[in-house]
Protein backbone atom coordinates (compact mmCIF):
# COMPACT_ATOMS: atom_id res chain seq x y z
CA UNK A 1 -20.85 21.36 98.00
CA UNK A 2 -24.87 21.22 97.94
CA UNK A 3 -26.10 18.65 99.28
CA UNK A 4 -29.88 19.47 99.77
CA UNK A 5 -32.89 17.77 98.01
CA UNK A 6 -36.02 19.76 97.69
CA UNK A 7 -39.09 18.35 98.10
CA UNK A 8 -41.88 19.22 95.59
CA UNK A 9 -45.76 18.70 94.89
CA UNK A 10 -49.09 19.97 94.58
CA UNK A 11 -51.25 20.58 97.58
CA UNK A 12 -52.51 17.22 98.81
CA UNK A 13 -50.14 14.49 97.11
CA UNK A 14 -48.60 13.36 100.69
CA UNK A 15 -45.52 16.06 100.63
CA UNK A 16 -46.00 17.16 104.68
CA UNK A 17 -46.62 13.35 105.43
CA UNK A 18 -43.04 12.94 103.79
CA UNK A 19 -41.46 15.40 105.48
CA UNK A 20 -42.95 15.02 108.73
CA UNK A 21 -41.62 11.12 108.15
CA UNK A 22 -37.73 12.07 107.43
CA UNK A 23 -38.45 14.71 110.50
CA UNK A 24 -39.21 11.74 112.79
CA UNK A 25 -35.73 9.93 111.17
CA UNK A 26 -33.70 13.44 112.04
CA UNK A 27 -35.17 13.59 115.79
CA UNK A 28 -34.15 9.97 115.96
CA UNK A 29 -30.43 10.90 114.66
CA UNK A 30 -30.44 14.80 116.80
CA UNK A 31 -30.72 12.52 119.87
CA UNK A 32 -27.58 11.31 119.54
CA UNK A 33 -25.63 13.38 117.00
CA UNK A 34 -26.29 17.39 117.82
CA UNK A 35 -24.35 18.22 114.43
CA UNK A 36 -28.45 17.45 112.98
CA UNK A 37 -29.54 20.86 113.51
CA UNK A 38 -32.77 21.89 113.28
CA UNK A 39 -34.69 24.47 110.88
CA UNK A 40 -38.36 24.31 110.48
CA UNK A 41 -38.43 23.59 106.66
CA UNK A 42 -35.42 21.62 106.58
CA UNK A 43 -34.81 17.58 107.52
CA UNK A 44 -30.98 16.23 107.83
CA UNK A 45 -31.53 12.04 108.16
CA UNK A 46 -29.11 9.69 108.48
CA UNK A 47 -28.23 7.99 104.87
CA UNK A 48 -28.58 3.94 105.61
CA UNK A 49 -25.79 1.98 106.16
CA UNK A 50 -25.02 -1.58 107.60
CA UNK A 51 -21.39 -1.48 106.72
CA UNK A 52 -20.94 0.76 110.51
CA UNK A 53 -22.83 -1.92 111.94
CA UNK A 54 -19.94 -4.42 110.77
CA UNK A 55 -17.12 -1.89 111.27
CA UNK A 56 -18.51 -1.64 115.07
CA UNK A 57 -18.31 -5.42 115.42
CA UNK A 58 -14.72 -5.88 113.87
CA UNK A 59 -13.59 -2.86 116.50
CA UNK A 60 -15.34 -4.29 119.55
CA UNK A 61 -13.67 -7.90 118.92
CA UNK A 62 -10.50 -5.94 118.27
CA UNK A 63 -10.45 -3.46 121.36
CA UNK A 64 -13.28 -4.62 123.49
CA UNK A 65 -14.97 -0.91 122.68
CA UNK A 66 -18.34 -0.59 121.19
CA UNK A 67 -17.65 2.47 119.55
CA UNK A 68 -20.19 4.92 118.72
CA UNK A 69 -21.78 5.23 114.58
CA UNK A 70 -21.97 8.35 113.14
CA UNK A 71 -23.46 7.82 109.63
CA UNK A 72 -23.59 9.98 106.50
CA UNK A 73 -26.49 12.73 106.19
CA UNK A 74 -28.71 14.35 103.43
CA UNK A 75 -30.28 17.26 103.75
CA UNK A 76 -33.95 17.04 103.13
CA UNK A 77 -35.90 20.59 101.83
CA UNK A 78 -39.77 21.19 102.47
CA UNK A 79 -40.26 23.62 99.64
CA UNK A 80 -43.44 25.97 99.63
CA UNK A 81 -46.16 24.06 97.56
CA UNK A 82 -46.89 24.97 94.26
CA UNK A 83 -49.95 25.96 92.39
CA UNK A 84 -50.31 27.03 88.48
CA UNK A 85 -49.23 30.56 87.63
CA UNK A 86 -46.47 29.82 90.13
CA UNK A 87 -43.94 31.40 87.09
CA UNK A 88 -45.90 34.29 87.06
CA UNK A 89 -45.91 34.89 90.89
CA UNK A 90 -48.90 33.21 91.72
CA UNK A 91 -49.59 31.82 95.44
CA UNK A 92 -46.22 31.11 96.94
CA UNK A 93 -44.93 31.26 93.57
CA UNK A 94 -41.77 33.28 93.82
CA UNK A 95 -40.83 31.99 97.39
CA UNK A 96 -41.31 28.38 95.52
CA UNK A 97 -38.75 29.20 92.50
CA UNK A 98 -36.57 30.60 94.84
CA UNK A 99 -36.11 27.81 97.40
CA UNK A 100 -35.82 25.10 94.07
CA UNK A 101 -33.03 27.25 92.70
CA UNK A 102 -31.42 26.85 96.12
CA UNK A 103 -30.85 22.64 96.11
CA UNK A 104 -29.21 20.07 93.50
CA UNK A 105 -31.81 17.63 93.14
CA UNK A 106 -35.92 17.68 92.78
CA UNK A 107 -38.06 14.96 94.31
CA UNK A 108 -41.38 15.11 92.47
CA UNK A 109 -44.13 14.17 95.32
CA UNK A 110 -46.64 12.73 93.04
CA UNK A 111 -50.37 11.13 94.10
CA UNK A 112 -51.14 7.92 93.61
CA UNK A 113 -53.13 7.27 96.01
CA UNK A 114 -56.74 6.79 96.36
CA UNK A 115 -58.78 8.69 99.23
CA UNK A 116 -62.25 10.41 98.97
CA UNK A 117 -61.71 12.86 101.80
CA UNK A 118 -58.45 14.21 99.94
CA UNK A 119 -59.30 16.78 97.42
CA UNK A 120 -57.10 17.11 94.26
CA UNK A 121 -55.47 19.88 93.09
CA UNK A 122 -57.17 19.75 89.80
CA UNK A 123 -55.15 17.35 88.76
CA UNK A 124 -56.64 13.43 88.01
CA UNK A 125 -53.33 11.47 88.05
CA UNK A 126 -50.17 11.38 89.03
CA UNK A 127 -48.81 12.38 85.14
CA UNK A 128 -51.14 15.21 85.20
CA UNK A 129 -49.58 16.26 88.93
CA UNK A 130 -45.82 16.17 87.46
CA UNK A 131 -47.45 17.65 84.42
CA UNK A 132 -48.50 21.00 86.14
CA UNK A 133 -45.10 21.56 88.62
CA UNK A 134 -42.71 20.52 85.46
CA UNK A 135 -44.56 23.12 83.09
CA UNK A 136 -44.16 25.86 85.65
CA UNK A 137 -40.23 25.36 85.93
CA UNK A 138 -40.36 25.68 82.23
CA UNK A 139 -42.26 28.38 82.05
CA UNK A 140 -39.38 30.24 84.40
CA UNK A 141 -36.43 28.89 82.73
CA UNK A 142 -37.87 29.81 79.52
CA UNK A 143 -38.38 33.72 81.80
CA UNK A 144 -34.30 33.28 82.07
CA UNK A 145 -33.81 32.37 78.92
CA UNK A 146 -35.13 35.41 77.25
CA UNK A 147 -33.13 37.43 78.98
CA UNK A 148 -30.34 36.06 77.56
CA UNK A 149 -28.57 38.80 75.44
CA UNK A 150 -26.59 37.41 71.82
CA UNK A 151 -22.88 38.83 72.25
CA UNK A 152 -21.68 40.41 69.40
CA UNK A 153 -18.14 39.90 67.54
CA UNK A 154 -17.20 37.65 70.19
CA UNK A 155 -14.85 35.20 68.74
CA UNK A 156 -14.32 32.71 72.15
CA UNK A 157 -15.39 29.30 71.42
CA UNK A 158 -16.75 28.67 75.06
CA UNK A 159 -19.03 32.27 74.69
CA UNK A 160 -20.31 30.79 70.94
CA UNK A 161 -21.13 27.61 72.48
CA UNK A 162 -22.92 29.74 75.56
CA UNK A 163 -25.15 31.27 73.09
CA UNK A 164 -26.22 27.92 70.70
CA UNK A 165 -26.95 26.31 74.23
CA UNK A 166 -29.05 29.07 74.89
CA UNK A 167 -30.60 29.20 71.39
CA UNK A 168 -31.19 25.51 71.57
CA UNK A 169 -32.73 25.95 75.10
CA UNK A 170 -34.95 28.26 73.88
CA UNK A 171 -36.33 26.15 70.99
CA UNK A 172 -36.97 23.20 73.62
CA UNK A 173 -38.41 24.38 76.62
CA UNK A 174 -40.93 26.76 74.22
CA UNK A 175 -41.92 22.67 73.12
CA UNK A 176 -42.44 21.92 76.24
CA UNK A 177 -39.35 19.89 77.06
CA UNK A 178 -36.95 20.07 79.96
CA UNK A 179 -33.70 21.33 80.22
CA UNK A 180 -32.55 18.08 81.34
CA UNK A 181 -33.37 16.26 78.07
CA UNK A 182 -32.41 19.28 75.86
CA UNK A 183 -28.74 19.54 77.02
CA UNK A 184 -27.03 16.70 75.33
CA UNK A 185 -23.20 16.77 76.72
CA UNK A 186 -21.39 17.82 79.93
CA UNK A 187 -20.30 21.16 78.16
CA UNK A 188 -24.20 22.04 77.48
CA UNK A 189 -24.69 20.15 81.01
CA UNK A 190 -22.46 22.86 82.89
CA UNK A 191 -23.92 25.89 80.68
CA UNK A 192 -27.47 25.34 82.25
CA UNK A 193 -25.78 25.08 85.69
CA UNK A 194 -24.75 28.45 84.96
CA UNK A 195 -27.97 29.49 83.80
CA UNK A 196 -29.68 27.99 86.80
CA UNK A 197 -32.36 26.61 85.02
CA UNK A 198 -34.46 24.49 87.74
CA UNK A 199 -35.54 21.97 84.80
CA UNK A 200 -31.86 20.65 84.80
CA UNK A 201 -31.96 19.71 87.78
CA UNK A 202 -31.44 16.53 88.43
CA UNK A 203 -34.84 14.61 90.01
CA UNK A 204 -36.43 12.02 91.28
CA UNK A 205 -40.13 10.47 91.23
CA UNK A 206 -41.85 9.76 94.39
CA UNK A 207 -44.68 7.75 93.58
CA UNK A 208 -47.21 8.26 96.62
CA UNK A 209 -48.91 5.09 97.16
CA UNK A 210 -51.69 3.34 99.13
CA UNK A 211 -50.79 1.37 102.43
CA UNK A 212 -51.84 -1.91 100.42
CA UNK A 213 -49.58 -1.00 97.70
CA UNK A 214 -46.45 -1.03 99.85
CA UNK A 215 -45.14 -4.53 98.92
CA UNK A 216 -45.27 -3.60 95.16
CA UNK A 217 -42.90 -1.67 94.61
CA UNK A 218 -40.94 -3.18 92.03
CA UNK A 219 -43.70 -3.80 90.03
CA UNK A 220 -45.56 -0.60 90.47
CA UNK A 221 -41.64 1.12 90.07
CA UNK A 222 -41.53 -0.01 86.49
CA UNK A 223 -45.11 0.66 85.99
CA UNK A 224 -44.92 4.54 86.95
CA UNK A 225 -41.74 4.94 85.11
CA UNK A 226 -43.13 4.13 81.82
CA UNK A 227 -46.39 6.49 82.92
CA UNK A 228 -44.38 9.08 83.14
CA UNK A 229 -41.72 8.59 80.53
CA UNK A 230 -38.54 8.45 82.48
CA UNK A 231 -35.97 5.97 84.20
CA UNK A 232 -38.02 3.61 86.58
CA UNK A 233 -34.57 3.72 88.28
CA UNK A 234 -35.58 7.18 89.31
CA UNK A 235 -38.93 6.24 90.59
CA UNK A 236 -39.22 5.71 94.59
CA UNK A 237 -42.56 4.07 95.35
CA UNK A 238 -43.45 4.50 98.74
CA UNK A 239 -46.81 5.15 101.31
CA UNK A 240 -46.28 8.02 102.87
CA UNK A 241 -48.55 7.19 105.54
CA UNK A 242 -46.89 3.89 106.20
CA UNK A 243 -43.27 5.26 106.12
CA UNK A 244 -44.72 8.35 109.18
CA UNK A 245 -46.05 5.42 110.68
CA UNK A 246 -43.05 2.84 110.83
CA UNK A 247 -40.73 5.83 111.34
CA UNK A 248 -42.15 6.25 114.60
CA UNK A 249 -41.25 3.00 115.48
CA UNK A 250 -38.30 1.69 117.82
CA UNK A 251 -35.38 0.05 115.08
CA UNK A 252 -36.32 -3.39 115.93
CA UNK A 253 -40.49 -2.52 115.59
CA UNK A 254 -39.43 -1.16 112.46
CA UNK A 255 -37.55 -4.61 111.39
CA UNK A 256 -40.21 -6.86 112.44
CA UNK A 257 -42.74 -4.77 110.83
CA UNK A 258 -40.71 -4.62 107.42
CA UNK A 259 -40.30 -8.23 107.79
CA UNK A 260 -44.08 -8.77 107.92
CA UNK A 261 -44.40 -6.68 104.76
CA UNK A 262 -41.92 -8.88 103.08
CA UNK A 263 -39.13 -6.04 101.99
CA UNK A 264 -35.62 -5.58 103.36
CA UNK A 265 -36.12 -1.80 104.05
CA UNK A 266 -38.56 1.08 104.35
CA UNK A 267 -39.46 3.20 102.05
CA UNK A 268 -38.32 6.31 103.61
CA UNK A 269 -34.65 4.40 103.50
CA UNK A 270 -35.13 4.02 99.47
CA UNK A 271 -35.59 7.21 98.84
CA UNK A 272 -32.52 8.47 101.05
CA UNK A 273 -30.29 6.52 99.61
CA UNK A 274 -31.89 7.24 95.80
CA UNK A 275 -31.14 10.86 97.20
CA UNK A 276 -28.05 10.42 98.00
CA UNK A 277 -26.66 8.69 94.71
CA UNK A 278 -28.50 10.88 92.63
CA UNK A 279 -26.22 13.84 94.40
CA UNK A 280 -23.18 12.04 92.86
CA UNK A 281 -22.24 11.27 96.62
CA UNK A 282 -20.70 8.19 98.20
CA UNK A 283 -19.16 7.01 101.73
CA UNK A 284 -15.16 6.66 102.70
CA UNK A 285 -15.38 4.91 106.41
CA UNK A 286 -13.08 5.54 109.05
CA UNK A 287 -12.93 3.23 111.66
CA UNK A 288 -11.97 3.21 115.61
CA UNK A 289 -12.42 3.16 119.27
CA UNK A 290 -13.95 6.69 119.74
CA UNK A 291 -15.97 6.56 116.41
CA UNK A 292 -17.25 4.56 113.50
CA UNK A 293 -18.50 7.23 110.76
CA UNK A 294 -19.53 7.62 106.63
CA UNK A 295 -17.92 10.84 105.94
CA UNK A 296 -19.62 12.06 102.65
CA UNK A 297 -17.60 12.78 99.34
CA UNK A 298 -18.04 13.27 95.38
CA UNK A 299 -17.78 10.23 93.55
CA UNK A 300 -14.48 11.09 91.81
CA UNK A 301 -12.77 12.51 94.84
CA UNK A 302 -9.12 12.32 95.12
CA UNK A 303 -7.44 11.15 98.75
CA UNK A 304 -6.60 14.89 99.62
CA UNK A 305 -10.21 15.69 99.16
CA UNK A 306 -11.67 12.75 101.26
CA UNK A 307 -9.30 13.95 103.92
CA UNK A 308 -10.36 17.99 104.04
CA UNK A 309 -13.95 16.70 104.37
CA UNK A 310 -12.48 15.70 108.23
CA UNK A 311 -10.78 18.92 108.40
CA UNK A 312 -9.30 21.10 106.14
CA UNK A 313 -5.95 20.88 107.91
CA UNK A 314 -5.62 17.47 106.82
CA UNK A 315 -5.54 19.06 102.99
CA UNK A 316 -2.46 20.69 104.08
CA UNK A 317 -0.64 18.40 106.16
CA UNK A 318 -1.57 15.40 103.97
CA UNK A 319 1.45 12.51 104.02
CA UNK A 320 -0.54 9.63 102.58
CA UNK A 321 -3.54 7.50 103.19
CA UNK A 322 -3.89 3.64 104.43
CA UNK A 323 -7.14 2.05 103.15
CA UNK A 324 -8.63 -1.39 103.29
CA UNK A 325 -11.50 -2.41 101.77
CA UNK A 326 -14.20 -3.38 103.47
CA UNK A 327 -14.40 -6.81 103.15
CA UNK A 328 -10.48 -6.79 103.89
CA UNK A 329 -11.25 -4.84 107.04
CA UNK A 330 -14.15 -7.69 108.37
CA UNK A 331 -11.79 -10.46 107.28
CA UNK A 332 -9.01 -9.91 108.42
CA UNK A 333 -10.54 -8.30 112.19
CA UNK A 334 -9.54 -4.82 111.73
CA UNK A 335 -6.45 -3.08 111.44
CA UNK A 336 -3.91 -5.01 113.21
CA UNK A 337 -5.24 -7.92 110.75
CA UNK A 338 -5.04 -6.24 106.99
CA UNK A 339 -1.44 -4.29 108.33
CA UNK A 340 0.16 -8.40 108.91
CA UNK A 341 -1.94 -9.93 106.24
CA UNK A 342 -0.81 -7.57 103.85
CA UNK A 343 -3.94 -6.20 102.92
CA UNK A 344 -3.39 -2.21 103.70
CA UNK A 345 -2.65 -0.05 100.85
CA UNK A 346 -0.66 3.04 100.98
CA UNK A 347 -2.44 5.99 98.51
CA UNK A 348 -1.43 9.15 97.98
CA UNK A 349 -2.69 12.28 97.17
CA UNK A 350 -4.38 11.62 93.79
CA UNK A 351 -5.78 8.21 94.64
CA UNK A 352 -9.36 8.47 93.51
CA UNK A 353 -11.78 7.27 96.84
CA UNK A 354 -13.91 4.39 96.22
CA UNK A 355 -17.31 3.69 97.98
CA UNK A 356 -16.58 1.85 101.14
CA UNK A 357 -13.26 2.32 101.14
CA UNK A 358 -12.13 2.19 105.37
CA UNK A 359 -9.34 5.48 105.52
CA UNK A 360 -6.97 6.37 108.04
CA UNK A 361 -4.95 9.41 107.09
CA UNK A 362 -1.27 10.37 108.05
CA UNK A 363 -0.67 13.80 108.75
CA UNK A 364 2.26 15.73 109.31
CA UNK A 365 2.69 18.34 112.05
């Protein structure tokens, strides 16, 4: 599955102060973990997640082993920055519509930020950036569109409804309006897919703030959400100098420092996990002495799925799964305690995974 985010943005809205932050979170995980390798346009960070830190406990007090965490990961893309004409080949323009047509989800870097000795883009605010990277996908979806050729006497329901998706993409994106808010329904939904149209992607809003700004999010969240006409859900406000900054910072710098801010976590934290949920991911645990680790899955994924994401001999040789919830799990002191208290539950193959749910797998020879 693709599970890479690309990062997006005019020249000078903060993007390589992003990226070099979620660099500084994958040298921190690489140290450990060598499975983070490492490309120069491409960050893998650890997703955040205090249930390990629990899960460790319960398994120390249960075998007197502090067993190692091995969290979940997204992959993070540092895509060639944009300029206008980019649909028509201009600057990096082709390498940039390439490399977007590559990952499943879009963070929009956008400026909002103030700084004299940063030029703009010719852009004056942060609806006017997203204005001039948005048009550009539009401008080459609306390039794929037209190439789009009517079939004729075709009598297949699924081809008919191909070509009034297409029509109806057509219409739109020549109004200037995004695949994403043209296609109505899952079956429209997966057409586009198909099409590869980079304006149905799925995306989120980074709004670049000052330092001072930091402890504002909430308030500036909602704020830039109704600037720019979308979800404030899927706005992530953040200072992307603070976030390089605390990410350089030892875990318990970075807590103290947080705490001095008055937020729970970083930025940089926010935005992986908005990342993350936006892929349609979520975490199954497993839990013992030689490892505590988020193994990544679909929401929607069956037992037998969850189980080839640890290997794909496990598909095969599936018997069933045991799984506690989490809260089970801390209760009851680990797996000794949910097997007596009665709180394991034996799933089998079509047992749809929950997030959190703490696995062990039985698997035949």
């Amino acid at each position: 599955m693709n599970l890479s985010v690309g990062i997006v943005g005019l020249p000078n809205v903060g993007k390589s102060t992003l990226f070099n932050a979620l660099l500084k979170k994958q040298a921190a995980l690489a140290a450990n973990y060598p499975f983070a390798t490492i490309e120069p346009n491409v960050g893998i960070v650890p997703v955040p997640d205090a249930r390990l830190d629990k899960l460790a406990e319960v398994i120390q007090k249960e075998s007197g082993v502090l067993s190692p965490k091995i969290p979940a990961t997204v992959e993070f893309v540092d895509i060639a920055g944009l300029v206008a004409g980019a649909s028509k080949g201009e600057g990096l323009g082709n390498k940039f519509l390439s490399h977007i047509r590559e990952v499943a989800v879009i963070v929009h870097v956008l400026r909002a930020f103030s700084d004299e000795n940063i030029i703009r883009a010719g852009a004056t605010d942060l609806l006017s950036d997203f204005r001039v990277v948005e048009t550009e996908l539009q401008l080459a979806d609306y390039a794929t569109i037209e190439k789009q050729k009517e079939p004729k006497g075709v009598t297949d329901a699924s081809a008919k409804l191909r070509w009034e998706v297409v029509e109806k993409l057509k219409y739109g994106l020549n109004s200037g309006i995004s695949a994403r808010e043209i296609l109505s329904s899952d079956e429209e939904r997966e057409v586009g897919k198909e099409l590869g149209l980079l304006t149905a992607k799925k995306a989120l809003f980074l709004c670049n703030v000052d330092e001072g700004d930091a402890p504002r999010t909430q308030e500036l969240q909602k704020m830039f959400g109704e600037k720019l006409g979308v979800d404030p859900e899927l706005c992530v406000v953040i200072s992307a100098k603070l976030e390089s900054e605390v990410a350089a910072l030892s875990e318990e710098e970075q807590k103290a420092y947080l705490q001095e801010l008055g937020v729970t976590e970083s930025g940089l934290e926010r935005l992986i996990r908005s990342a993350y949920h936006t892929l349609g991911l979520q975490s199954f645990l497993t839990a013992g002495e030689k490892e505590v680790r988020a193994w990544t899955v679909r929401v929607g994924a069956t037992a037998v799925e969850a189980a080839g994401e640890i290997h794909t001999d496990f598909m095969k040789k599936f018997i069933k799964a045991n799984i506690a919830s989490l809260e089970d799990f801390i209760v009851c002191g680990g797996w000794k305690g949910v097997r007596e208290q009665g709180k394991l539950k034996q799933e089998g193959k079509e047992y749809i995974m929950q997030d959190g749910d703490v696995v062990e797998f039985l698997i035949g020879s």
